[in-house]
N, C-alpha and C. Protein backbone atom coordinates (compact mmCIF):
# COMPACT_ATOMS: atom_id res chain seq x y z
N UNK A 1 21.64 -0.85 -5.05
CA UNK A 1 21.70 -0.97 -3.61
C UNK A 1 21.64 0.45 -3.03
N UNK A 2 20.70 1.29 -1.87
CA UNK A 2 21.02 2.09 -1.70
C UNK A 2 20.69 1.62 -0.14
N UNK A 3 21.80 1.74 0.62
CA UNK A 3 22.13 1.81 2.09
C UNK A 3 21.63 2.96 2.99
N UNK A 4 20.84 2.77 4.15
CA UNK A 4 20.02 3.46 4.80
C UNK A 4 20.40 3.13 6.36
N UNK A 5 20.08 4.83 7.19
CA UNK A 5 20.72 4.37 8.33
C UNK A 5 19.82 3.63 9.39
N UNK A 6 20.16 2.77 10.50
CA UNK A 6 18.56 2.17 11.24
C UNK A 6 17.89 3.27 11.89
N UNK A 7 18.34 4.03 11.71
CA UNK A 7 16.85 5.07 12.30
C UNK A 7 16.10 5.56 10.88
N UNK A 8 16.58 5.97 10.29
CA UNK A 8 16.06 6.23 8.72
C UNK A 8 15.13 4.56 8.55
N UNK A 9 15.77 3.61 8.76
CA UNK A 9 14.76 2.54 8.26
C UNK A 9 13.63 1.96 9.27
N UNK A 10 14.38 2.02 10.77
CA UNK A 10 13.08 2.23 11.29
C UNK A 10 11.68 3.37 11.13
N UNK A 11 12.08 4.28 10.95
CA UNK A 11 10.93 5.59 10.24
C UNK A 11 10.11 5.02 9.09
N UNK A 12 10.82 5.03 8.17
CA UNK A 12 10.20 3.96 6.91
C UNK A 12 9.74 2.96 7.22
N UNK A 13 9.83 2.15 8.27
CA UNK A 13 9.38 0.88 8.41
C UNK A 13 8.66 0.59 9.32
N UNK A 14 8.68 2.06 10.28
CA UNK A 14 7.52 2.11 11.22
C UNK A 14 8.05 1.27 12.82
N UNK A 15 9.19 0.82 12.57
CA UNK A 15 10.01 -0.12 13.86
C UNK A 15 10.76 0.81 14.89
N UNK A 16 10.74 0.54 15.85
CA UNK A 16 11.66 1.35 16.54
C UNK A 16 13.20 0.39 16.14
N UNK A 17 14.14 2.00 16.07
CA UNK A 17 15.23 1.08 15.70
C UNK A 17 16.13 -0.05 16.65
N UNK A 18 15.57 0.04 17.43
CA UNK A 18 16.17 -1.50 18.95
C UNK A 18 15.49 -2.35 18.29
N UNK A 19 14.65 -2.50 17.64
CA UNK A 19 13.74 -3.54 16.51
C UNK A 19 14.89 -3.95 15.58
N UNK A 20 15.20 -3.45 15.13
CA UNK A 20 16.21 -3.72 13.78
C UNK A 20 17.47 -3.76 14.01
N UNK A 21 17.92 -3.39 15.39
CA UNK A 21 19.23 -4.16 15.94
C UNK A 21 19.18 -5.14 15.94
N UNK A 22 17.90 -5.84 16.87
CA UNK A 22 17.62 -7.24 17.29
C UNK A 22 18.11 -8.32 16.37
N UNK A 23 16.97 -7.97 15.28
CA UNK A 23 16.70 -8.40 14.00
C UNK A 23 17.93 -8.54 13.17
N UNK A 24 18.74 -7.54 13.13
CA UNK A 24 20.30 -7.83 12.54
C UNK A 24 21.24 -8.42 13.44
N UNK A 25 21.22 -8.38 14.63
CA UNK A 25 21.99 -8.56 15.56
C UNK A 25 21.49 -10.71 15.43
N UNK A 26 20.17 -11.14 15.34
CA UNK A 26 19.87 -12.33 15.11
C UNK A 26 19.88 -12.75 14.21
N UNK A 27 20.21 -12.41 13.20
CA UNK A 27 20.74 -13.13 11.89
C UNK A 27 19.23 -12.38 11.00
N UNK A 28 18.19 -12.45 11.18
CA UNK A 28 16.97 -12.11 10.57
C UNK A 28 17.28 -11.54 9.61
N UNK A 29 17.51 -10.22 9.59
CA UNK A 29 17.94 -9.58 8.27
C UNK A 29 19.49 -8.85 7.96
N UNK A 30 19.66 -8.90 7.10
CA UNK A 30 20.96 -8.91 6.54
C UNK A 30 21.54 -7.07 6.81
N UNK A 31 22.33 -6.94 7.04
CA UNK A 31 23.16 -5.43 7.49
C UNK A 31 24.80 -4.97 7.08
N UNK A 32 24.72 -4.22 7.18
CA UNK A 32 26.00 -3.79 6.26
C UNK A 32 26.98 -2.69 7.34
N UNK A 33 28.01 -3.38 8.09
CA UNK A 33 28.60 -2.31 9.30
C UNK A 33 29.68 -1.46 8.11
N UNK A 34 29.13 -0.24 9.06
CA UNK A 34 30.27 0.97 8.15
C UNK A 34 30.51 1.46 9.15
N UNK A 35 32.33 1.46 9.16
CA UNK A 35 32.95 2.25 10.32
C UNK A 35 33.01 0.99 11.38
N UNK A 36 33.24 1.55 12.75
CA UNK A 36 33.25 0.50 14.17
C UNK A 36 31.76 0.66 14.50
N UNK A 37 31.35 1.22 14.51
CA UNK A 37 29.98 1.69 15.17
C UNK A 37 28.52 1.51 14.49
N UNK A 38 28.60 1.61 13.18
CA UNK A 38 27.66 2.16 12.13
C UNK A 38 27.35 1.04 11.75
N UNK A 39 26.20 0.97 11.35
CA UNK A 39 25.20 -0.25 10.48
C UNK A 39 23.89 0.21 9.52
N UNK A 40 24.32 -0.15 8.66
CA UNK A 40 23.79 0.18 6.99
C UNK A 40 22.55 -1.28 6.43
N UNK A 41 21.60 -0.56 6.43
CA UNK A 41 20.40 -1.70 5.98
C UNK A 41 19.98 -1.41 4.30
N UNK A 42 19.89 -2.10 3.30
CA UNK A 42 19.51 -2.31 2.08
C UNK A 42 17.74 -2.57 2.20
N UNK A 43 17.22 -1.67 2.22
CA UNK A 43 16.01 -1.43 2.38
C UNK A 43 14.85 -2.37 1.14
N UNK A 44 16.05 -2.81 0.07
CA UNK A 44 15.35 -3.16 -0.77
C UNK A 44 15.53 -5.10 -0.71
N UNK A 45 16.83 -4.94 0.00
CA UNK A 45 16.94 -6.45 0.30
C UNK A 45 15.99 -7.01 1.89
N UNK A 46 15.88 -5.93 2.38
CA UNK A 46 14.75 -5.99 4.03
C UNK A 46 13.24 -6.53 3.46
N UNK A 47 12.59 -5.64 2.87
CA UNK A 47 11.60 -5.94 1.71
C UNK A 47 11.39 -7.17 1.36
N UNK A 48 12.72 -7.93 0.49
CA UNK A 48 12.48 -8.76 -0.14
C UNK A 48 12.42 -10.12 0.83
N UNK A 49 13.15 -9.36 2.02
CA UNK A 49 13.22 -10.48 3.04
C UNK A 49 12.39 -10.75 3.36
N UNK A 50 11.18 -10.00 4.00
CA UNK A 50 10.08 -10.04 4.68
C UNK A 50 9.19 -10.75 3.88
N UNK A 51 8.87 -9.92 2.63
CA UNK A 51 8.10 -10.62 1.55
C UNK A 51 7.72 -12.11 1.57
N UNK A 52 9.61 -13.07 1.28
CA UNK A 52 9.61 -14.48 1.04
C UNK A 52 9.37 -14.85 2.63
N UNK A 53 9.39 -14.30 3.76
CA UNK A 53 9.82 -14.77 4.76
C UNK A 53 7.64 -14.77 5.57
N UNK A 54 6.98 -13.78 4.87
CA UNK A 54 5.32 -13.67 5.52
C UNK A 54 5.10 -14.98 4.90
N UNK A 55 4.03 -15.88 6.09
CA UNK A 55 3.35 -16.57 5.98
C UNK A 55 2.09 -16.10 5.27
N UNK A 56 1.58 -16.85 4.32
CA UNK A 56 0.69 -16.95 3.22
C UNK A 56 -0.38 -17.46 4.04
N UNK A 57 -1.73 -17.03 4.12
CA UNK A 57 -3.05 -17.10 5.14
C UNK A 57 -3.89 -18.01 4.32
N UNK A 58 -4.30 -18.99 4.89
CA UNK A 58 -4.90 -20.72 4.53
C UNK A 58 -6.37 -19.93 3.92
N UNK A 59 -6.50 -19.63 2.61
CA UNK A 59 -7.63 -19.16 2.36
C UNK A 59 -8.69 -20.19 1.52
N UNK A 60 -9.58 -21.03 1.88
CA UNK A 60 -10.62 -22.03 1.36
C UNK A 60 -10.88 -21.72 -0.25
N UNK A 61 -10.65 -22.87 -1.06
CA UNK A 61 -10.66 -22.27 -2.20
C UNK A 61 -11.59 -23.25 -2.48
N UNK A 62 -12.61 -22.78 -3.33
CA UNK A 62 -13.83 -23.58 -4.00
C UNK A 62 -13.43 -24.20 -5.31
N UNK A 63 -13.71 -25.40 -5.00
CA UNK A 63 -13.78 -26.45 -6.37
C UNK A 63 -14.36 -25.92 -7.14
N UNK A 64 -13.75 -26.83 -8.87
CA UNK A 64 -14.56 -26.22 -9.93
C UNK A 64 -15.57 -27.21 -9.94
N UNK A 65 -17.19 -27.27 -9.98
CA UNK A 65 -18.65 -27.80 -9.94
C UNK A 65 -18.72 -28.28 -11.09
């Protein structure tokens, strides 16, 4: 597990970090509060979230002839 701060993971992730409040703040992805203030993202569990969570694109697959 290595814990990352939301501006560090917005950078990496290309989100502004009010993105990844939202997103933790709505249940979406999972967060880790350190301290009163502070919130800690598992960059590798975000990942895995997204991963199972992208829709798979309806691609026409040809019969075998």
């Amino acid at each position: 597990m290595h814990l990352i701060r939301l501006e560090e993971a917005g950078r990496l992730l290309q989100l502004n970090p009010a993105t990844l409040r939202r997103r933790v703040k709505s249940g979406d992805w999972p967060a880790y509060r350190v301290g009163k203030r502070g919130w800690r993202l598992d960059l590798d569990e975000i990942l895995q979230h997204t991963r199972a969570n992208r829709e798979r694109p309806d691609v026409p697959t040809r019969s075998a002839e």
